[in-house]
N, C-alpha and C. Protein backbone atom coordinates (compact mmCIF):
# COMPACT_ATOMS: atom_id res chain seq x y z
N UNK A 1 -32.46 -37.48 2.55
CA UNK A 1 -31.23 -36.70 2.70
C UNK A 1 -31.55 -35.26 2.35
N UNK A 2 -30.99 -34.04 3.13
CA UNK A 2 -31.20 -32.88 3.06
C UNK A 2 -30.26 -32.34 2.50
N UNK A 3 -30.84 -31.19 1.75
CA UNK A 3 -30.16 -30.51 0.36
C UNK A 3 -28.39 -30.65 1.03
N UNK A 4 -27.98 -29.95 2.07
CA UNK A 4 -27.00 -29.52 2.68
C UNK A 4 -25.91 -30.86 2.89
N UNK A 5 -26.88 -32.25 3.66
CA UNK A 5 -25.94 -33.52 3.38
C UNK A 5 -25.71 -33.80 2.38
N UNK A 6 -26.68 -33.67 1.15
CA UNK A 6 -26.65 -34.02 -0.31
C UNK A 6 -25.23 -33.38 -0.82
N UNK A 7 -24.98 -32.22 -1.16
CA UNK A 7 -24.16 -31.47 -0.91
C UNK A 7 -22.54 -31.75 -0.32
N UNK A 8 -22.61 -32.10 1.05
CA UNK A 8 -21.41 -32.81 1.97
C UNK A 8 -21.23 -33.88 1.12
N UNK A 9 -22.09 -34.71 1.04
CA UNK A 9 -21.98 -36.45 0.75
C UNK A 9 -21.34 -35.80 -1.18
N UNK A 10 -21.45 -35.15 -1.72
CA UNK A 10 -21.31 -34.70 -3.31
C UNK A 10 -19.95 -34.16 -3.00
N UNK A 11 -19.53 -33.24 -2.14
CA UNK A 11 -18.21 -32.56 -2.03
C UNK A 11 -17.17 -33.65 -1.44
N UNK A 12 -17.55 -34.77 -0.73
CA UNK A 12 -16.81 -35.57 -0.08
C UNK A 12 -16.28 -36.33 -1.04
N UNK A 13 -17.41 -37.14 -2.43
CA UNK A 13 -17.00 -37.91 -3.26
C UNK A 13 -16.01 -36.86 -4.05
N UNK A 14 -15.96 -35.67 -4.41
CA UNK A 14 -15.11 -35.06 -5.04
C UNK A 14 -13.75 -35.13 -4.81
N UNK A 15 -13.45 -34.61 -3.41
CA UNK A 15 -12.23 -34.30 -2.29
C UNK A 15 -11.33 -36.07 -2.84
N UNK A 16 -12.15 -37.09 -2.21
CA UNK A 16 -11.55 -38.38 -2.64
C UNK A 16 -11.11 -38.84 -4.18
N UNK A 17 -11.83 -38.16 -4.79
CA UNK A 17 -11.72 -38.44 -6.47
C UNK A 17 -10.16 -38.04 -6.59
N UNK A 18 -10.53 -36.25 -6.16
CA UNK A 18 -8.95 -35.56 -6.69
C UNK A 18 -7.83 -36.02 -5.88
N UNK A 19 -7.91 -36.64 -4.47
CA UNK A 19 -6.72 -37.46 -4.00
C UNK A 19 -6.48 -38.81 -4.74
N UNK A 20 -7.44 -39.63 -5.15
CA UNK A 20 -6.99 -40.73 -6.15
C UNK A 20 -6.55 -40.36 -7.24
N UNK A 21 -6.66 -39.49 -7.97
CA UNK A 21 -6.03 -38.74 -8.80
C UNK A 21 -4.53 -38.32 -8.92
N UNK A 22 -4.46 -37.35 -7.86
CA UNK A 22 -2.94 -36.99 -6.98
C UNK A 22 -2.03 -37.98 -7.39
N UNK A 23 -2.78 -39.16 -6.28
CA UNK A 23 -1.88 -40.19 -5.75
C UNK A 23 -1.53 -41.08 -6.93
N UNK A 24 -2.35 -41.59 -7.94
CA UNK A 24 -1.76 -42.00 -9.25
C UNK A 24 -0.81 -41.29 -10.00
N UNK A 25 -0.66 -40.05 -10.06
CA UNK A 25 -0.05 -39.27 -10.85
C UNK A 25 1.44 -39.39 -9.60
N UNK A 26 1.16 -39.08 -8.43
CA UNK A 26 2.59 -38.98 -7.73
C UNK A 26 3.59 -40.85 -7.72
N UNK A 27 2.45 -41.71 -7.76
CA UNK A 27 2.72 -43.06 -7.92
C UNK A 27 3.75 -43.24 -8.85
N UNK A 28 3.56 -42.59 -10.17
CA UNK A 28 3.39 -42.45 -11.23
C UNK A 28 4.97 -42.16 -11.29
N UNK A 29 4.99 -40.88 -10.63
CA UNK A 29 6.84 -40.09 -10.62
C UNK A 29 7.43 -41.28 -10.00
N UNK A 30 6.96 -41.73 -8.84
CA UNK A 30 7.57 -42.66 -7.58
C UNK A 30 8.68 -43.85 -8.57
N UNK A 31 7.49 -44.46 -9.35
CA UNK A 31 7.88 -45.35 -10.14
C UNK A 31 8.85 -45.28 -10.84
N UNK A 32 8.79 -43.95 -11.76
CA UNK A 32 9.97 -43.42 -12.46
C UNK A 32 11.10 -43.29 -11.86
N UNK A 33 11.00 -42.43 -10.57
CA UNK A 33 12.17 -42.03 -10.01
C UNK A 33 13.03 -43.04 -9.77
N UNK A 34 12.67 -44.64 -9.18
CA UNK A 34 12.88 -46.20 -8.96
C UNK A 34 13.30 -46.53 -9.76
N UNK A 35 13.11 -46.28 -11.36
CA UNK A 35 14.02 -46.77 -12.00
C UNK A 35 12.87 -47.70 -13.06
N UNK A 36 11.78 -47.41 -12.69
CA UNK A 36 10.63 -48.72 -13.78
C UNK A 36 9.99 -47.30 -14.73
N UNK A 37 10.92 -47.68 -15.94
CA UNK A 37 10.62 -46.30 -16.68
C UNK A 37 9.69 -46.79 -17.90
N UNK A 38 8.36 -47.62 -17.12
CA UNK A 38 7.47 -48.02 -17.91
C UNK A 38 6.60 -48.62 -17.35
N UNK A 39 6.29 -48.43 -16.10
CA UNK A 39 5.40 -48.97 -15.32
C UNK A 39 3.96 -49.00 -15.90
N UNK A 40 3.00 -50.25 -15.89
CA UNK A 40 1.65 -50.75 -16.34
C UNK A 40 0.77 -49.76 -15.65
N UNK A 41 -0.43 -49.51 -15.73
CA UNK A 41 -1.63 -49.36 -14.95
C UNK A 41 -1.40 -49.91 -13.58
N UNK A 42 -1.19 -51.24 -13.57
CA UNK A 42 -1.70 -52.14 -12.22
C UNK A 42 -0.37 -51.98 -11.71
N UNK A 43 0.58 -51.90 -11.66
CA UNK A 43 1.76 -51.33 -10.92
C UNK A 43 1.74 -49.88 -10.23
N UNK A 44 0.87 -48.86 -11.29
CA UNK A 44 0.42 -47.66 -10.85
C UNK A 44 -0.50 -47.56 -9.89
N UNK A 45 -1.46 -48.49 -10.08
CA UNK A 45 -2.14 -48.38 -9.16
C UNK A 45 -1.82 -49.24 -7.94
N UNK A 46 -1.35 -50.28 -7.98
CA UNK A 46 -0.61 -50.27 -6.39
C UNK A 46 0.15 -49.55 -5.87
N UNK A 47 0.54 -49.14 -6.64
CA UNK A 47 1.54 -47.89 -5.91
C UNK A 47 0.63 -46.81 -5.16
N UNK A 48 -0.28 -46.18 -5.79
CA UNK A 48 -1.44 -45.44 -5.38
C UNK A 48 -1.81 -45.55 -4.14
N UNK A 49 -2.06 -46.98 -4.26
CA UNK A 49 -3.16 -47.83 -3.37
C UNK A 49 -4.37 -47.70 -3.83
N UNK A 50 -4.96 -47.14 -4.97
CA UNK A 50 -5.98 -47.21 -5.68
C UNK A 50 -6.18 -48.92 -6.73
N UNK A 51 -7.84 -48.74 -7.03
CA UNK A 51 -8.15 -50.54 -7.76
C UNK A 51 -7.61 -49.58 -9.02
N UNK A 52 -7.79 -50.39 -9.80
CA UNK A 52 -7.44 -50.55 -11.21
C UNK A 52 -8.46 -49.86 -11.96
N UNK A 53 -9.91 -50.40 -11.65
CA UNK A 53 -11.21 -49.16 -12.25
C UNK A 53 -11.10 -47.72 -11.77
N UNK A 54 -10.25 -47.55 -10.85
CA UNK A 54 -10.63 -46.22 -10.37
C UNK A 54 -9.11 -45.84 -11.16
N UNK A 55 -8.41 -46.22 -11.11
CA UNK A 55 -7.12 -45.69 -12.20
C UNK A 55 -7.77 -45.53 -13.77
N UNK A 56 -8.62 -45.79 -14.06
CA UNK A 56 -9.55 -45.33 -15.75
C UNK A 56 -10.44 -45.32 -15.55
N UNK A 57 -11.04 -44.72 -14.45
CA UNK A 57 -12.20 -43.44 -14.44
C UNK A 57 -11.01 -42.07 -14.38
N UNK A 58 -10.29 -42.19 -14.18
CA UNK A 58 -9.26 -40.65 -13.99
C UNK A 58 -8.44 -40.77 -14.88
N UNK A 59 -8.24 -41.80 -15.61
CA UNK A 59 -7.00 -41.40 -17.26
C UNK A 59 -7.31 -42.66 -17.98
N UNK A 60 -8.14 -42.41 -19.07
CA UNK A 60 -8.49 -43.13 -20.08
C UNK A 60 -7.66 -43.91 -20.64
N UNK A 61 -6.58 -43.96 -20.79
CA UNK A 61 -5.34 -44.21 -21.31
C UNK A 61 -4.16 -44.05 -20.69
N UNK A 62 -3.09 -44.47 -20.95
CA UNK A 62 -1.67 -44.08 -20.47
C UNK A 62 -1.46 -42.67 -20.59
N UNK A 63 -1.63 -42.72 -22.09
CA UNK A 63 -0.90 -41.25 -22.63
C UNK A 63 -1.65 -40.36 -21.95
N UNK A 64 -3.21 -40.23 -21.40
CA UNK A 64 -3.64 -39.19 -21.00
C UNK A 64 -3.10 -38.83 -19.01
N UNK A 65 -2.63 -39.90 -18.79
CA UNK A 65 -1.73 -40.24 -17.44
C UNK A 65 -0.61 -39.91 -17.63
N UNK A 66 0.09 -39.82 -18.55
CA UNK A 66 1.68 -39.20 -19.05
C UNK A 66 1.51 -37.65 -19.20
N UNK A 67 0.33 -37.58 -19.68
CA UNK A 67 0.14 -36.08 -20.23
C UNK A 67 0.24 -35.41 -18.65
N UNK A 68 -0.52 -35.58 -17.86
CA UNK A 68 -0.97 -34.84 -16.01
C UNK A 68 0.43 -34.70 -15.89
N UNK A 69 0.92 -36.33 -15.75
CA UNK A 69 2.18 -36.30 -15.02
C UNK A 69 3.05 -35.28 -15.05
N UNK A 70 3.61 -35.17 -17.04
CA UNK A 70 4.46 -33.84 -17.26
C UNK A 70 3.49 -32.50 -17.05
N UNK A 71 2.37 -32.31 -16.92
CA UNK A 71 1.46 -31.08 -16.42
C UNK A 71 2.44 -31.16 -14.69
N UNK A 72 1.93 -31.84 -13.85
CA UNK A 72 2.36 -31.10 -12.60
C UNK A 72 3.99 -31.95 -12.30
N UNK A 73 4.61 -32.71 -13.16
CA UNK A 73 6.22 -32.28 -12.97
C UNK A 73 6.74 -31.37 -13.27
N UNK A 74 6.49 -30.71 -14.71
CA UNK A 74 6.79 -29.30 -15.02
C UNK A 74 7.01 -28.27 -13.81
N UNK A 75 5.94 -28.23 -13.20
CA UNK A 75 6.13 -27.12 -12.14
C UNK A 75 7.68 -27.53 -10.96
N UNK A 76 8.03 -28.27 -11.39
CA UNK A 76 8.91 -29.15 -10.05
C UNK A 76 10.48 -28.80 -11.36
N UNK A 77 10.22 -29.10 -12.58
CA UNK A 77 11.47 -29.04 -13.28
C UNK A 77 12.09 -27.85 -13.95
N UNK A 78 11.21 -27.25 -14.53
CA UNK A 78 11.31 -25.62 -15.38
C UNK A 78 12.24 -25.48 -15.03
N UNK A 79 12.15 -24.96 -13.28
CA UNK A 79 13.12 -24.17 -12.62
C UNK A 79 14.89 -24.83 -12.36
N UNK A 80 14.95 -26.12 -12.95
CA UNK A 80 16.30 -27.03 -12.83
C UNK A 80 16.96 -26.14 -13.98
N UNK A 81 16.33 -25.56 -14.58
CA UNK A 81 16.92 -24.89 -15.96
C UNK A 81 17.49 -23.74 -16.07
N UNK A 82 17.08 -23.00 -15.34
CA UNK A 82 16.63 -21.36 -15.38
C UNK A 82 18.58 -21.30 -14.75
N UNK A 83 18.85 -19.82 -15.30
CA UNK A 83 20.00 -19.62 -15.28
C UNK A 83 20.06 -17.99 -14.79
N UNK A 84 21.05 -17.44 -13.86
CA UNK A 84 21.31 -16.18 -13.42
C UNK A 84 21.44 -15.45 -14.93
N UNK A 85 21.59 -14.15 -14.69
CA UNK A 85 22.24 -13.38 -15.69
C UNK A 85 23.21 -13.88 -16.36
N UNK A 86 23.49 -13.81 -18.06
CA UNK A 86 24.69 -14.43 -18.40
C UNK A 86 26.05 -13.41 -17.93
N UNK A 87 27.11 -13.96 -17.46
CA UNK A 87 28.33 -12.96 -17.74
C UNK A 87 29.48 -13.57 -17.80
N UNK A 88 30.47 -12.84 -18.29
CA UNK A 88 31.56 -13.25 -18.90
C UNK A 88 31.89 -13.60 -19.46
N UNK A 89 32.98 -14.19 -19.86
CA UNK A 89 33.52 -14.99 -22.07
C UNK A 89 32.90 -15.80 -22.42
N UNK A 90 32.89 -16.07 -23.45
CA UNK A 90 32.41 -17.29 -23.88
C UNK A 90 32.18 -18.64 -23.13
N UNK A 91 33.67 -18.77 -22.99
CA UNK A 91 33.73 -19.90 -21.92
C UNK A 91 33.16 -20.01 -20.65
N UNK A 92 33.53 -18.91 -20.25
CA UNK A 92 32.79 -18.95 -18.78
C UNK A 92 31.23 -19.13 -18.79
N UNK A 93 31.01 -18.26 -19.56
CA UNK A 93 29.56 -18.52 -19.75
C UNK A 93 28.71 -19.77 -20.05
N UNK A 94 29.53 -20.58 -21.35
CA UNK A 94 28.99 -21.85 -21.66
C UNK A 94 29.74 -22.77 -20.36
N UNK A 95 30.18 -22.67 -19.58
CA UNK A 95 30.89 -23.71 -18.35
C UNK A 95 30.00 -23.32 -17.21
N UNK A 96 29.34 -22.07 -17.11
CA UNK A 96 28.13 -21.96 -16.28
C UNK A 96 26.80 -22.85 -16.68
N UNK A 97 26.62 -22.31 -18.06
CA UNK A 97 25.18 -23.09 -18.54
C UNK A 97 25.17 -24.61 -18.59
N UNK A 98 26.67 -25.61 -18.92
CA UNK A 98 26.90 -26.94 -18.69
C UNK A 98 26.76 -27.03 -17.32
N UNK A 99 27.21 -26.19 -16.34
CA UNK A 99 27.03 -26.79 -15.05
C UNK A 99 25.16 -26.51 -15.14
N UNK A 100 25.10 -25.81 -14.60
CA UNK A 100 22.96 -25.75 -14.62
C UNK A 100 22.69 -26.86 -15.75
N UNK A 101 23.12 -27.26 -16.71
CA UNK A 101 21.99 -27.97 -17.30
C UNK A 101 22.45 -29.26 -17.07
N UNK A 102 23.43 -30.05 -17.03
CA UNK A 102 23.98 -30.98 -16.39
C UNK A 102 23.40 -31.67 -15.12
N UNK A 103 23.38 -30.57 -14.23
CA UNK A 103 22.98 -31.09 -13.04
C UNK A 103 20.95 -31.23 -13.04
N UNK A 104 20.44 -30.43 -13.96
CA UNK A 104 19.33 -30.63 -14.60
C UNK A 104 19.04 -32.48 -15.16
N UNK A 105 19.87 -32.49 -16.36
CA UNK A 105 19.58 -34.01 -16.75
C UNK A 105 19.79 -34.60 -15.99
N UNK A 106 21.05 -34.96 -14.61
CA UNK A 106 21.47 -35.79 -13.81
C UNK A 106 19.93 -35.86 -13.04
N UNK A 107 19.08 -35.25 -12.88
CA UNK A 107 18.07 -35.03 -11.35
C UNK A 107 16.92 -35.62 -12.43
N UNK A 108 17.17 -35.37 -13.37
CA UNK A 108 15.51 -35.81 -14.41
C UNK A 108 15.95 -36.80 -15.59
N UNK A 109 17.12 -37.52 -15.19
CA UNK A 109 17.47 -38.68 -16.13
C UNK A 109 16.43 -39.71 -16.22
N UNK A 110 15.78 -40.45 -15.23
CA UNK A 110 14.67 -41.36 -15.15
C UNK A 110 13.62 -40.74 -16.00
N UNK A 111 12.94 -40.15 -15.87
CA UNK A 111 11.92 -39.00 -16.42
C UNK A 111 12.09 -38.67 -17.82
N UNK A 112 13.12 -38.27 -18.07
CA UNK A 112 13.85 -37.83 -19.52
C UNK A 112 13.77 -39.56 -19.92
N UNK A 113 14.03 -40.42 -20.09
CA UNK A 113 14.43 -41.96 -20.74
C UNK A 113 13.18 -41.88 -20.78
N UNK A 114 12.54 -42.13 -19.23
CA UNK A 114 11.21 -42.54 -19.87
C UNK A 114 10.50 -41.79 -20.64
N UNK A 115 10.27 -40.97 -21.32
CA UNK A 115 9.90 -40.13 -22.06
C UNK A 115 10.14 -40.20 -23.48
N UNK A 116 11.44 -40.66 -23.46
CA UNK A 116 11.99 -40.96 -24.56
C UNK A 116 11.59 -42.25 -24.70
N UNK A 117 11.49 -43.50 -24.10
CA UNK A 117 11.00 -44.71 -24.36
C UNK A 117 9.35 -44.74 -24.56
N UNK A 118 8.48 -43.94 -24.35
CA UNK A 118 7.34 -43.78 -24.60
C UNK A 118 6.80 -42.87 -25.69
N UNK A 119 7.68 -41.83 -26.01
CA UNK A 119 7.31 -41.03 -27.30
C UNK A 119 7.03 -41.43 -28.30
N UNK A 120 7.31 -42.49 -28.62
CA UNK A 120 6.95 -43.22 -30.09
C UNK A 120 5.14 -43.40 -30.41
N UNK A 121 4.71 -43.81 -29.28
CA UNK A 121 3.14 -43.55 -28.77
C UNK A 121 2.65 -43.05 -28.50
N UNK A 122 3.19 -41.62 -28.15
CA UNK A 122 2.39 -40.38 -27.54
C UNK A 122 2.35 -39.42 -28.18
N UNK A 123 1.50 -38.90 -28.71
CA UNK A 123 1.63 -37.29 -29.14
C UNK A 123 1.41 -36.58 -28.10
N UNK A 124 0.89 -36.61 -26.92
CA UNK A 124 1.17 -35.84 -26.04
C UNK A 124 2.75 -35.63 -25.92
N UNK A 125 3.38 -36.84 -25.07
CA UNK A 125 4.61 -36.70 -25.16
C UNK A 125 5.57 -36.06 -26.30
N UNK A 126 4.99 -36.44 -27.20
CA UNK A 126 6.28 -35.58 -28.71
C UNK A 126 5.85 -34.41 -28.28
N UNK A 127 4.64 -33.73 -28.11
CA UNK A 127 4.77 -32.03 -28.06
C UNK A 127 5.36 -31.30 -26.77
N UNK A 128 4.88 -32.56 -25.79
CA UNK A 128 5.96 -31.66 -24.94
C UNK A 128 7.37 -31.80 -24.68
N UNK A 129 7.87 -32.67 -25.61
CA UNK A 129 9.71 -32.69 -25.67
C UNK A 129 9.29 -31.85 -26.48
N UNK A 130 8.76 -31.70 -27.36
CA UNK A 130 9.09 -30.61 -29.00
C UNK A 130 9.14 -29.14 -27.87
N UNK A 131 7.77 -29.02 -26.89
CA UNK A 131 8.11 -27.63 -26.16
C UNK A 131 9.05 -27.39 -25.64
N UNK A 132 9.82 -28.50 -24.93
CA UNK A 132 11.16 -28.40 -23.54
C UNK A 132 12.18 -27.86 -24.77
N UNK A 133 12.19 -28.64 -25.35
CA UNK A 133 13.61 -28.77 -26.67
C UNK A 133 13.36 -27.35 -27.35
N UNK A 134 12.87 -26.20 -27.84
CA UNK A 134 12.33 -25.15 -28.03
C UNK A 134 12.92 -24.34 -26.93
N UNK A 135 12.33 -24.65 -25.61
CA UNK A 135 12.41 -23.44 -24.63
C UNK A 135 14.29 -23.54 -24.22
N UNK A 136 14.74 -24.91 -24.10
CA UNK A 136 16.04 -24.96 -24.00
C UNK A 136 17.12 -24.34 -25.06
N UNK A 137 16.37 -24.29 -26.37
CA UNK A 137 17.33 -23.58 -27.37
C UNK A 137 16.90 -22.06 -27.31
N UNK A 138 15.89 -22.14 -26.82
CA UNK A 138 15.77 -19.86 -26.76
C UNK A 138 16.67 -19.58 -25.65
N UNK A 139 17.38 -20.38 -24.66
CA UNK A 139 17.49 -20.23 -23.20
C UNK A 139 19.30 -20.29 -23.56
N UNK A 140 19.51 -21.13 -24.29
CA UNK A 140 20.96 -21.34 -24.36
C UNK A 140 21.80 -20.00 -26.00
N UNK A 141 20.34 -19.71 -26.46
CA UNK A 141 20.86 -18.87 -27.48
C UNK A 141 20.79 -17.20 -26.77
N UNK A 142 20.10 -17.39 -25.89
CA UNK A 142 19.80 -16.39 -25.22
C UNK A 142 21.02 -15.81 -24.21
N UNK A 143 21.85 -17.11 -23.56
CA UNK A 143 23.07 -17.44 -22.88
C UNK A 143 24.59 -17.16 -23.79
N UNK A 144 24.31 -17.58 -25.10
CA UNK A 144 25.45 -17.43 -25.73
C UNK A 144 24.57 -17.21 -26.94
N UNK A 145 24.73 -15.76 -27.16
CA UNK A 145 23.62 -14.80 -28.69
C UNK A 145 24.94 -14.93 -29.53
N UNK A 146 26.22 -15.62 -29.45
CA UNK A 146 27.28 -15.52 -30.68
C UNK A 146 26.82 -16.59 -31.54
N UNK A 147 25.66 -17.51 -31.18
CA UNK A 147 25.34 -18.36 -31.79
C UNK A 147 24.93 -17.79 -33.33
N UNK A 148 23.80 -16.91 -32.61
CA UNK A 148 22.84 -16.33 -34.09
C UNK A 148 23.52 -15.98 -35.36
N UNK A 149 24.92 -15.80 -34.71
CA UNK A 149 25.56 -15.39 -36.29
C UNK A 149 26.61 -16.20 -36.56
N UNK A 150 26.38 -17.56 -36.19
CA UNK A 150 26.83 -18.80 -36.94
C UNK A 150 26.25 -19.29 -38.11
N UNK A 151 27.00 -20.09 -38.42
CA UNK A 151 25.89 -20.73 -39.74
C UNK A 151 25.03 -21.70 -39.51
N UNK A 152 24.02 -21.92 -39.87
CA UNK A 152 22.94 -23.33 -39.22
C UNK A 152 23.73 -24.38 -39.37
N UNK A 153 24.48 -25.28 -39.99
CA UNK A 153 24.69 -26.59 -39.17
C UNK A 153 25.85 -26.36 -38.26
N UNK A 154 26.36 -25.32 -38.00
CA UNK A 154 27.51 -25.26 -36.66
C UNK A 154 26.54 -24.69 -35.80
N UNK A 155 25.71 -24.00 -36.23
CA UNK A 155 24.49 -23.66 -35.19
C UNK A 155 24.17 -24.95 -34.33
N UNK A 156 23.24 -25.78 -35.02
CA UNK A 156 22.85 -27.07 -34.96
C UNK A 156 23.85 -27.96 -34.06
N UNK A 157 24.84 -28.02 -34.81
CA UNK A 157 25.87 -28.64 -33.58
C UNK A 157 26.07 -27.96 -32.59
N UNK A 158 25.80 -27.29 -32.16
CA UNK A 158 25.98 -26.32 -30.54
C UNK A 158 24.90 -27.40 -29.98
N UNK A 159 23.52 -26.72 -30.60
CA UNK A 159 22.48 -27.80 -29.68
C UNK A 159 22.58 -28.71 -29.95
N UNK A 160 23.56 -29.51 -30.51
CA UNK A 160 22.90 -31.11 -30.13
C UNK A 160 24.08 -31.66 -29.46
N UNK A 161 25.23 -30.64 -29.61
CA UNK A 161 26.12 -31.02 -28.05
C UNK A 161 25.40 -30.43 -27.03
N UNK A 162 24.79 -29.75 -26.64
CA UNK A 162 24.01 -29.39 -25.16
C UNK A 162 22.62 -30.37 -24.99
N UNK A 163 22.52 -30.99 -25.46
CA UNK A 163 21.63 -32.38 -25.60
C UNK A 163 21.54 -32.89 -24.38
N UNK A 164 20.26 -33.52 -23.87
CA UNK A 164 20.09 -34.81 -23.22
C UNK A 164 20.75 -35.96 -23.79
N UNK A 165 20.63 -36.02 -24.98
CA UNK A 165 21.14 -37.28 -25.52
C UNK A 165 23.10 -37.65 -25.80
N UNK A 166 23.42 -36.21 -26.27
CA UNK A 166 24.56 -36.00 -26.06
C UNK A 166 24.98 -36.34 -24.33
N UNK A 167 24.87 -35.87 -23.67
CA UNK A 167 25.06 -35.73 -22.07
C UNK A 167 24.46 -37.39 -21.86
N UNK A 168 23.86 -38.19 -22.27
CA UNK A 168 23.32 -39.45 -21.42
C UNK A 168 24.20 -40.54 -22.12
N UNK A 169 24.70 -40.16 -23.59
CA UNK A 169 25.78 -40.98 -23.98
C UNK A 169 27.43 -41.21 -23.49
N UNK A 170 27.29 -39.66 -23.11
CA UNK A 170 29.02 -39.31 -22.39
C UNK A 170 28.70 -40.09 -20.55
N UNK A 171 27.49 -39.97 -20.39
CA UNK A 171 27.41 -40.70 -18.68
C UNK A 171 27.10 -42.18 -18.47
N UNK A 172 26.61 -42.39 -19.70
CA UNK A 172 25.95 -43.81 -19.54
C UNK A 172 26.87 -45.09 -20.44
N UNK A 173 26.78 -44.35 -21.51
CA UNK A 173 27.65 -44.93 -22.60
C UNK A 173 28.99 -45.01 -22.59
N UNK A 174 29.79 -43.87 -22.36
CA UNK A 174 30.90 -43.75 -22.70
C UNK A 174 32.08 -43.59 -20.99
N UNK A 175 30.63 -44.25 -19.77
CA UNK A 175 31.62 -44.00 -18.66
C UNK A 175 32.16 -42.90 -17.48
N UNK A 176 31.30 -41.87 -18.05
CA UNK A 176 32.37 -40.63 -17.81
C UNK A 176 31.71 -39.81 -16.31
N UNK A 177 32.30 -39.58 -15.87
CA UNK A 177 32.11 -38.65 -14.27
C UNK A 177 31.32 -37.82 -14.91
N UNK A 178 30.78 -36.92 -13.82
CA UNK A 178 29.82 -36.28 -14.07
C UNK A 178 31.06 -34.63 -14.58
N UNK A 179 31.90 -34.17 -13.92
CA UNK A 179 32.94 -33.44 -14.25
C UNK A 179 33.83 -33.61 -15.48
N UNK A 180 34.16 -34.63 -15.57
CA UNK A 180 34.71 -35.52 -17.35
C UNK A 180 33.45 -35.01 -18.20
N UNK A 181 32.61 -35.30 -17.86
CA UNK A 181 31.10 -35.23 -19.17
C UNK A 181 30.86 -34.17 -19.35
N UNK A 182 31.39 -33.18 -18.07
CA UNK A 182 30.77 -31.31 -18.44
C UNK A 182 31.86 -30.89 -19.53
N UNK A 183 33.46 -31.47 -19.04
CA UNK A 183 34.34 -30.89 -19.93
C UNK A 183 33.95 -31.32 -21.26
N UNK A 184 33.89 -32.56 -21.45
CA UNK A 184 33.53 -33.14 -22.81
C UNK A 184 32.58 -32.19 -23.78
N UNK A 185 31.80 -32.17 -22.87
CA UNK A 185 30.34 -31.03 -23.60
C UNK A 185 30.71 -29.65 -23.86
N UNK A 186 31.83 -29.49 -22.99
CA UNK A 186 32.12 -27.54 -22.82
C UNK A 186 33.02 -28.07 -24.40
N UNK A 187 33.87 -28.56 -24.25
CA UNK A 187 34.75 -28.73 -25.68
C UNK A 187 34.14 -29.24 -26.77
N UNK A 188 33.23 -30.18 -26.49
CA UNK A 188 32.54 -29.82 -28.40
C UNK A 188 31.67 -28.72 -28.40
N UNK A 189 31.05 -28.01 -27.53
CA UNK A 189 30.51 -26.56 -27.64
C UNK A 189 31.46 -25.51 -28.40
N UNK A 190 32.79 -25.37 -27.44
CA UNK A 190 34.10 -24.61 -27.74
C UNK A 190 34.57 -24.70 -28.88
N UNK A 191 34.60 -26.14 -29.21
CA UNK A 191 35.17 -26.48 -31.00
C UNK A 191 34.33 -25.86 -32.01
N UNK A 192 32.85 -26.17 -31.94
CA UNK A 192 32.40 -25.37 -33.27
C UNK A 192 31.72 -24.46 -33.16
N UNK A 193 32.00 -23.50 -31.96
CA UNK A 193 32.10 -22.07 -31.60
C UNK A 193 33.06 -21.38 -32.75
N UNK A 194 34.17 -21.96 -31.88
CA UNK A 194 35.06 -21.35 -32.34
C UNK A 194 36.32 -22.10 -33.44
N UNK A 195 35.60 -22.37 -34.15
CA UNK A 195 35.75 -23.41 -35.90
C UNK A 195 36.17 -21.83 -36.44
């Protein structure tokens, strides 16, 4: 074999590596999105269409397969977050940021659970809720700055009514429309705002 096929035949095994790769990691969302917010290896990899050895030659572990996943979902979610300029009262303002972040958890509820059902095992996973949960409180203090000169536990209660967890109890738990659950959230925001 000549340097140049050597070469082809070396770039070819590459090209295929990083599509088995891809395709586990997109398998991966597929699964989630379906509703199996804990899918095995061998579920992943049928989904793929990849064997099972070639699913751990590319992620040693789960957690290092959880880790990619939130690497290139990130690029797909950030932006569910991101909010225009803030303007107007209080209210208006926090009834803008419930609508954007609302419709945020509704689109990444699968994703969010599973995340939460796997964190107990992951330190990957804990640091990157610890990052999301961080960037969401600079983003919402940033949205409503009357926060900063609250006191920390009415502080505190702001964010943990603008919660995933808050928001998945009022939709899941407690029943509520997706419009019922924004008001719900805008009024315990509103209450210890303005306590």
């Amino acid at each position: 074999m000549n340097d140049e096929a050597h070469i082809e035949s070396i770039d070819g095994r590459r090209k295929r590596s990083a599509r088995s790769r891809a395709a586990i990691i997109t398998a991966t969302l597929t699964l989630l999105e379906n509703g199996n917010l804990s899918p095995t290896a061998k579920q992943i990899a049928e989904e793929a269409g990849v064997g099972l050895r070639s699913f751990f030659r590319h992620f040693v572990d789960m957690d290092a397969l959880l880790e990619a996943v939130d690497q290139q979902a990130r690029q797909h979610y950030e932006h569910l977050f991101l909010l225009p300029k803030p303007d107007g009262d209080i209210e208006v303002r926090l009834s803008d940021y419930i609508d954007v972040l609302s419709n945020a958890f509704e689109r990444l509820k699968r994703p969010m659970l599973s995340t939460q059902f796997h964190m107990w095992q992951s330190r990957a996973l804990q640091n990157n809720w610890a990052r999301n949960q961080r960037q969401l409180r600079k983003h919402l203090e940033k949205w409503v700055p009357e926060l900063q000169t609250l006191p920390e536990a009415r502080r505190e209660a702001v964010h943990a009514a603008a919660s995933f967890d808050i928001w998945q109890r009022l939709r899941q738990h407690q029943s509520l429309s997706i419009n019922d659950a924004r008001e719900a959230m805008l009024t315990l925001m509103l209450g210890v705002l303005n306590n």
